[in-house]
Protein backbone atom coordinates (compact mmCIF):
# COMPACT_ATOMS: atom_id res chain seq x y z
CA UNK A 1 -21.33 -26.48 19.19
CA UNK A 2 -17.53 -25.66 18.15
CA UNK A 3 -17.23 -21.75 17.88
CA UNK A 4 -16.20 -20.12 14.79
CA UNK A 5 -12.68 -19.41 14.04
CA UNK A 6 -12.40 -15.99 11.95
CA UNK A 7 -9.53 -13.23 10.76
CA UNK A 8 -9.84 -10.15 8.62
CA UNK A 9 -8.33 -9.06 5.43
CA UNK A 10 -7.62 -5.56 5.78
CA UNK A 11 -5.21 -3.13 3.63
CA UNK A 12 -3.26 -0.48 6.18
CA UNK A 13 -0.86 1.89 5.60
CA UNK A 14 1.56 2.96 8.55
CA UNK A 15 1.93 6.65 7.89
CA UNK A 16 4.31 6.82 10.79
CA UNK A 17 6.62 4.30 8.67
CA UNK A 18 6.12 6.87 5.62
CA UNK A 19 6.82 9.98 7.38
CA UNK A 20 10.22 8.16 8.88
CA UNK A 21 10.81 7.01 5.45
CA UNK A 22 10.38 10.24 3.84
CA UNK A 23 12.63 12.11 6.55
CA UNK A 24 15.42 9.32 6.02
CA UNK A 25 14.62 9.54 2.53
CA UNK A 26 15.56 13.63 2.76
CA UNK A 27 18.57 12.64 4.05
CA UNK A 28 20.30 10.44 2.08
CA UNK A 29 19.35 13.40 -0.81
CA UNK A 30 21.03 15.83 0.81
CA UNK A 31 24.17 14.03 1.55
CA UNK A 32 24.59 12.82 -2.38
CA UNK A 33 26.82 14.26 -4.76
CA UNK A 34 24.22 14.24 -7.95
CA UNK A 35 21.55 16.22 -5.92
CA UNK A 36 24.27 18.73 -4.34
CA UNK A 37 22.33 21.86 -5.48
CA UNK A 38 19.19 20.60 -6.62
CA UNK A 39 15.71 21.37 -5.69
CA UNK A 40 13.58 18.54 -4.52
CA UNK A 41 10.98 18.11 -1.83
CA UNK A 42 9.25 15.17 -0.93
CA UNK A 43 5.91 16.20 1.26
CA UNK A 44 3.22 13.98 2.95
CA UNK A 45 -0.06 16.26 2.57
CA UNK A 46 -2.80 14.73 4.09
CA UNK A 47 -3.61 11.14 2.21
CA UNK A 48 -1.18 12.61 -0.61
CA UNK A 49 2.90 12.30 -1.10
CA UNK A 50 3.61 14.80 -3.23
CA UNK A 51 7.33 14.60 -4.88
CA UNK A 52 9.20 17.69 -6.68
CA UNK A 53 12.48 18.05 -8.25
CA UNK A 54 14.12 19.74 -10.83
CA UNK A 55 13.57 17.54 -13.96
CA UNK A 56 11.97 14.40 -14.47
CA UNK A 57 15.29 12.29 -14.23
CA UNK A 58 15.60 13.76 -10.88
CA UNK A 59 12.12 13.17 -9.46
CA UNK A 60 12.17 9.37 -10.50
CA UNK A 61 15.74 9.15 -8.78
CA UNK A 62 13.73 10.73 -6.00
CA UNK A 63 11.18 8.12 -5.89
CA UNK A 64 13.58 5.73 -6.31
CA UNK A 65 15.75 6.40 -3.23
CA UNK A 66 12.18 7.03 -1.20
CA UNK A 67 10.65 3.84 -2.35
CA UNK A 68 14.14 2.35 -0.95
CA UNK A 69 13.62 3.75 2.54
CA UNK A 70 9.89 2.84 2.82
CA UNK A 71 10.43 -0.83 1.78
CA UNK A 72 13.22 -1.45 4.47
CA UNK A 73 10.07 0.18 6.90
CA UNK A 74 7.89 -1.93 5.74
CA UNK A 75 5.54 0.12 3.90
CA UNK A 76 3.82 -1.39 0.98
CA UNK A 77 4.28 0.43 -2.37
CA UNK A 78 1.06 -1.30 -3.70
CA UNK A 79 -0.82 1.08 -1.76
CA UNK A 80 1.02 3.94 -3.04
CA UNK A 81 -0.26 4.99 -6.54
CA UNK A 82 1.10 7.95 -8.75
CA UNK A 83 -0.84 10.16 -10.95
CA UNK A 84 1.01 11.25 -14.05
CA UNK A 85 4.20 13.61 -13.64
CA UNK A 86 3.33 17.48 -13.91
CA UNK A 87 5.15 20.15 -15.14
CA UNK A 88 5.66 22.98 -12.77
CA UNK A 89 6.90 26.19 -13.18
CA UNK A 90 11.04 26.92 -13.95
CA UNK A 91 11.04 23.49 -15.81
CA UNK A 92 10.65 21.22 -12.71
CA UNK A 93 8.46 18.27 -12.44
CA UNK A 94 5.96 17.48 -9.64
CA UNK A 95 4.35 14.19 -9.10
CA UNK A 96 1.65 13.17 -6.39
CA UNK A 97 0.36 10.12 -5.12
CA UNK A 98 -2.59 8.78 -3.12
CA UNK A 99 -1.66 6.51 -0.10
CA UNK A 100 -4.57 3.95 -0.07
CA UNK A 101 -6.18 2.41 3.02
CA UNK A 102 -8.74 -0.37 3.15
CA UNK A 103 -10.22 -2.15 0.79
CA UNK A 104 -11.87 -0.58 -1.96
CA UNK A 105 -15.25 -2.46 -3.10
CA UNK A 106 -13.87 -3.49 -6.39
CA UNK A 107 -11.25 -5.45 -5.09
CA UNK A 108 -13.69 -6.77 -2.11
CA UNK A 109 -15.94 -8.29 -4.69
CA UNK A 110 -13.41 -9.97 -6.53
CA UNK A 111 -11.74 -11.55 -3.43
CA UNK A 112 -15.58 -12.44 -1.95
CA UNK A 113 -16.37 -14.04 -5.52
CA UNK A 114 -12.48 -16.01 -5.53
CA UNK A 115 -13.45 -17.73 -2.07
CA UNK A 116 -17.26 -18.37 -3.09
CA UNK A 117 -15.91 -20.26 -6.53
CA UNK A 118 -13.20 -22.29 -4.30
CA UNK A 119 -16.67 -24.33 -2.35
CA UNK A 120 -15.01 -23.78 0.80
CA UNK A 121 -16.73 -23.99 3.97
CA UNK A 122 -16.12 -20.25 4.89
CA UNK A 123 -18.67 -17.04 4.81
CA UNK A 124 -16.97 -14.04 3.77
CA UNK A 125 -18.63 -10.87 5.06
CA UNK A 126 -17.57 -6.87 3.84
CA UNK A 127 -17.49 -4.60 6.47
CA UNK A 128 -16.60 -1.01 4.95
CA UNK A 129 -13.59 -0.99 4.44
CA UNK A 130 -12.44 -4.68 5.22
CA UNK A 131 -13.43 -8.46 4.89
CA UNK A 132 -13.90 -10.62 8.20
CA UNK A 133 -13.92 -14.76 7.18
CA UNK A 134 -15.29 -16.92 9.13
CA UNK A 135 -15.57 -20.81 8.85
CA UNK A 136 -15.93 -24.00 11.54
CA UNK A 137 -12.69 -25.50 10.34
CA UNK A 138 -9.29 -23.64 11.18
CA UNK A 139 -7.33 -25.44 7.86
CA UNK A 140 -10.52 -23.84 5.31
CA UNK A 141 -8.99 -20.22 7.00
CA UNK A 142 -5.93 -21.21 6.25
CA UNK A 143 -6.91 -22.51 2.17
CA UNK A 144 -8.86 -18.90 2.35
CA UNK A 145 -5.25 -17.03 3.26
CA UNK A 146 -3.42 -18.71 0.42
CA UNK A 147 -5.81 -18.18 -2.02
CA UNK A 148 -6.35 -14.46 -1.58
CA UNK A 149 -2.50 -14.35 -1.56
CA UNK A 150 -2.38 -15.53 -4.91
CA UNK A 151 -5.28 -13.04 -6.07
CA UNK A 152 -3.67 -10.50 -8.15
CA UNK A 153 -5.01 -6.87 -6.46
CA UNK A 154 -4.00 -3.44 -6.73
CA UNK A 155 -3.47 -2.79 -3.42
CA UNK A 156 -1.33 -4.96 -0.56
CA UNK A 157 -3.61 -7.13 2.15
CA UNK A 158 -3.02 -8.32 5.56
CA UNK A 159 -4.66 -10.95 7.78
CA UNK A 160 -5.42 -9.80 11.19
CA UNK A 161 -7.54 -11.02 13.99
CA UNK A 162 -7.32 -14.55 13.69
CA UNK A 163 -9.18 -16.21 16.33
């Protein structure tokens, strides 16, 4: 009996990438000519990023220059996602955001439901925070990888494991 090829679908975040990111990030602020003077702050608290500056035209240059660094890294902003900009106190604006890891079961459903309505030969299987697929025939993994890519999700997923 031929043995089953498998992979996962996971959804990681490298928060070694965002904490580089967010130090070259500080950087680059520091050193421009707009920002000479300003207060801003860009923090990693936790499973938060939390993002200050002095107005709200400052904080989205901010992000802007931050989501910059952590691109080149590598980091996918799909698994970054804001809450709504607060005011603080002195007029400046503070903004947080949740970095997301694994799959959440919303998004597990829908991608379990997308390969069960393609009638390929695969078995997808949730395990908490990730999907393993399995299947007899490599090229049904590979149908399984390019339709999940095409599946429009909140978050960003990778395909590890294949064996």
């Amino acid at each position: 009996m031929a043995k089953d090829a498998s992979f996962d679908i996971v959804s990681e975040l490298n928060k070694e990438e965002v904490k580089n990111g967010i130090q070259i990030a500080l950087k680059e602020l520091k050193n421009r000519f707009d920002f000479k003077g300003s207060i801003f702050e860009i923090k990693l608290e936790a499973n938060q990023l939390v993002i200050k500056a002095e107005d709200e035209y400052k904080l989205e240059q901010v992000k802007d220059v931050l989501f910059s660094k952590l691109i080149k890294r590598g980091v996918p902003l799909k698994n970054i996602q804001f809450s709504t900009s607060e005011h603080a106190l002195g007029g400046n604006a503070r903004q947080t955001a949740d970095l997301v890891s694994g799959i959440d079961k919303e998004s597990a459903k829908k991608i379990t439901t997308a390969i069960k309505n393609s009638k390929l030969k695969v078995k997808a299987q949730i395990q908490d925070d990730q999907l393993r697929i399995t299947g007899k025939n490599r090229d049904d993994l590979q149908k399984v990888i390019s339709l999940v890519k095409e599946i429009d999700l909140p978050i960003d997923v990778q395909f590890t494991n294949y064996r």
